[in-house]
Protein backbone atom coordinates (compact mmCIF):
# COMPACT_ATOMS: atom_id res chain seq x y z
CA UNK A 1 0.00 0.00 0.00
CA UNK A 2 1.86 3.47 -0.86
CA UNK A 3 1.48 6.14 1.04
CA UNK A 4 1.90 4.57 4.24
CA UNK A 5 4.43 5.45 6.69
CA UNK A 6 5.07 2.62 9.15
CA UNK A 7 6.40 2.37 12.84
CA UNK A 8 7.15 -0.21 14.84
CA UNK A 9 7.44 1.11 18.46
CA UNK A 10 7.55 -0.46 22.00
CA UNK A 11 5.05 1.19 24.02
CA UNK A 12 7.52 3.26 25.83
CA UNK A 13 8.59 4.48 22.59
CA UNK A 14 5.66 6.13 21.52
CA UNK A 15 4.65 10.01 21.92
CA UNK A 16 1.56 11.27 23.73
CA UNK A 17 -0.05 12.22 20.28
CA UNK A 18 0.88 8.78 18.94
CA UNK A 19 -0.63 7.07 21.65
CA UNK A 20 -3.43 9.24 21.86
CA UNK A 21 -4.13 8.63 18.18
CA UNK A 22 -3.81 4.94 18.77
CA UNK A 23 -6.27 5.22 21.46
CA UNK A 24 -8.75 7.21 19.35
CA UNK A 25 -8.52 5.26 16.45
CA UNK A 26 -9.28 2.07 18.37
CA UNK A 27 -12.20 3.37 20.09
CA UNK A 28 -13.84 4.99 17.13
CA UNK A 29 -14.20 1.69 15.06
CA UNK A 30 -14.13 -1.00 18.36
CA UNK A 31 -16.53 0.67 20.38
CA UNK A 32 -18.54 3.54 18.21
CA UNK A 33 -18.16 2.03 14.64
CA UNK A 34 -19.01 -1.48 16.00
CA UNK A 35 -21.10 -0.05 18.90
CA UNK A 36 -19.58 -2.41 21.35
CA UNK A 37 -19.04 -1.15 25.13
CA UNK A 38 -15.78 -3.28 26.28
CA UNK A 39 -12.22 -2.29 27.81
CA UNK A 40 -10.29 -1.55 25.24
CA UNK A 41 -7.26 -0.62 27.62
CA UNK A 42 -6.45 -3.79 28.76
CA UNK A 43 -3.38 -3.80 30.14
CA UNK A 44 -1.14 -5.21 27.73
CA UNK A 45 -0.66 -2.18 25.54
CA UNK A 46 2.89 -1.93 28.07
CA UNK A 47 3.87 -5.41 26.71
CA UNK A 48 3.36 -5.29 23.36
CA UNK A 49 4.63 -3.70 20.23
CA UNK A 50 2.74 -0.99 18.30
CA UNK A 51 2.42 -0.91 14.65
CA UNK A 52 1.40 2.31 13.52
CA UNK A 53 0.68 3.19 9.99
CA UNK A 54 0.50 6.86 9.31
CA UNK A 55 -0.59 8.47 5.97
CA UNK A 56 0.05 12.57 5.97
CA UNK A 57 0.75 12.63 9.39
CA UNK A 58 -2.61 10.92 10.38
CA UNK A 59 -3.12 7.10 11.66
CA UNK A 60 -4.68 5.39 8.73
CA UNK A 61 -3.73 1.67 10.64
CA UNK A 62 -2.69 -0.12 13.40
CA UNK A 63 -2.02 -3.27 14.75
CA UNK A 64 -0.46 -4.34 19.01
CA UNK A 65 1.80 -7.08 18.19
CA UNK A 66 3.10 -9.67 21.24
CA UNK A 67 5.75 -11.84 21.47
CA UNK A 68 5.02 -15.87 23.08
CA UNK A 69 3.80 -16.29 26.35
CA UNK A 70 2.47 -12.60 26.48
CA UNK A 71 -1.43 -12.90 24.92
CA UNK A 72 -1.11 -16.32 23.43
CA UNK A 73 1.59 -19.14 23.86
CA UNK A 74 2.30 -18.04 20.44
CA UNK A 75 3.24 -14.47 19.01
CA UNK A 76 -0.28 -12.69 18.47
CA UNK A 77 -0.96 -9.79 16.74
CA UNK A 78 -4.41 -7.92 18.39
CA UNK A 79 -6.29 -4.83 17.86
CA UNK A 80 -6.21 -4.96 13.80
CA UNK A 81 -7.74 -1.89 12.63
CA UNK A 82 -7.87 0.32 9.67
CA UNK A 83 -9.59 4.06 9.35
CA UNK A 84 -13.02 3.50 8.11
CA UNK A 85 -11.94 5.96 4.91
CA UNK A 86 -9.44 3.34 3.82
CA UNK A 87 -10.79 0.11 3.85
CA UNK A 88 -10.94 -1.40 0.09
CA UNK A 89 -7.44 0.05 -0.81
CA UNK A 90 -5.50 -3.10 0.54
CA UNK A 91 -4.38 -1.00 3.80
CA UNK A 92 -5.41 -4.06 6.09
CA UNK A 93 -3.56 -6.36 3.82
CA UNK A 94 -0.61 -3.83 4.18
CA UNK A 95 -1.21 -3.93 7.76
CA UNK A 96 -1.55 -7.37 8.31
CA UNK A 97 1.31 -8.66 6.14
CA UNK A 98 4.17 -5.68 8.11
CA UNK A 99 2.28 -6.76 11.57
CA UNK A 100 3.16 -10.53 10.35
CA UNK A 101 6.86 -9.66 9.40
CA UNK A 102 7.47 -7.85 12.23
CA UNK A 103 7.06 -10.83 14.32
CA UNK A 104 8.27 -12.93 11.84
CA UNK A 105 12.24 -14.13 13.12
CA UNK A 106 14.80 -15.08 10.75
CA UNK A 107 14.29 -18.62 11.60
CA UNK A 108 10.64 -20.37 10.03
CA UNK A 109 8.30 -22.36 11.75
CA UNK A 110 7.07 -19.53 14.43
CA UNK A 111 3.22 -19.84 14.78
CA UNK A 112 1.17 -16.39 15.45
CA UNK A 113 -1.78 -16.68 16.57
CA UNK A 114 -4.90 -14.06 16.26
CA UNK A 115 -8.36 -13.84 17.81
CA UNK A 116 -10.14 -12.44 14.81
CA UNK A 117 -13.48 -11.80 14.50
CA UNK A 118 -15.25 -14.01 13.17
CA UNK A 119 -16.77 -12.35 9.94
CA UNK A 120 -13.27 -11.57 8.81
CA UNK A 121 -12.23 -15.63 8.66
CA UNK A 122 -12.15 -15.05 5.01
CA UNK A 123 -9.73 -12.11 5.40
CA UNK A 124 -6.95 -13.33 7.30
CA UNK A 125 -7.19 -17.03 5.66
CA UNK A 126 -5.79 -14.29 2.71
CA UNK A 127 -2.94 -14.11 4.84
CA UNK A 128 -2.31 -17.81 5.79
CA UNK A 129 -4.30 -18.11 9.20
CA UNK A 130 -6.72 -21.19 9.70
CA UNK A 131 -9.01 -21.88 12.00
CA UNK A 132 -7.88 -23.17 15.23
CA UNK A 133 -11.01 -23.91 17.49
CA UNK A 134 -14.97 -23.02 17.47
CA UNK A 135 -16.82 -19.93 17.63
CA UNK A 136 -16.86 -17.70 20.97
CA UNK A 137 -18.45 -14.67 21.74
CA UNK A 138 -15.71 -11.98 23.10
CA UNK A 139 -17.73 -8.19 24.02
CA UNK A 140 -20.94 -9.79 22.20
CA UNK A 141 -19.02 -10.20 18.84
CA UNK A 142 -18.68 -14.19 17.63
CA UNK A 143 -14.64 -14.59 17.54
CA UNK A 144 -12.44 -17.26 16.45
CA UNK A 145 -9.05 -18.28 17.65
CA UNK A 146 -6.76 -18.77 14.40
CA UNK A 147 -3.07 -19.59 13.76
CA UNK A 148 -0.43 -18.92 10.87
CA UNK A 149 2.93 -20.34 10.97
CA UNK A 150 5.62 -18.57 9.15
């Protein structure tokens, strides 16, 4: 996707106005856009890595990204959103495949693992996740566990 400007930023890395960004982005499409009251700030934002992808100085895309044993006993990648004004110009595929190379190690046969939700199977199969595991309902929104190894 051109036009993006990525970072890839431990938590204590990142600016007020990044993080604030990242905080408003993720509200506006998890909780108003998909009108879904839950926590977003869980507590793991400290341990994970932030993928931020910036388009004339404005977050366009984002993805938390978490080494084993943090959210999964796998890396994860979590919190997988794109501004509602690009979606259809292959910005979440942008996102998905740096989020996926930046936990990717020079070594294959690492598994990441995502909780996606569940209407977007279709999506990250795109991307080489399967299924791993039935149906659950996570903030009233049916979820499923799935895996990718690199």
């Amino acid at each position: 996707m051109n036009g993006i400007e990525w970072r890839y930023l431990a938590f204590d890395a990142l600016t007020a106005p990044q993080l604030y960004a990242v905080l408003q982005l993720r509200s506006e499409v998890f909780v108003v856009e998909q009108a879904c009251i839950f926590q977003d700030m869980d507590g793991a934002d400290a341990q994970a890595m932030h993928l931020l992808g910036s388009q004339q100085g404005a977050l366009v895309a984002y993805a938390r990204c978490f080494a084993a044993g943090i959210k999964f006993a796998e890396a994860s990648i979590g919190r997988i959103v794109t501004r509602s004004s690009l979606r259809g110009s292959g910005a979440g595929h942008a996102l998905v495949e740096k989020a996926i190379a930046c936990l990717s190690p020079p070594s294959a046969g690492q598994v990441i693992r995502i909780g996606a939700q569940a209407r977007l199977e279709g999506f990250y199969r795109q991307h080489g996740f399967v299924k791993d595991g039935p149906v659950y309902l996570e903030d009233g929104i049916a979820h499923i566990e799935m895996q990718r190894s690199v």
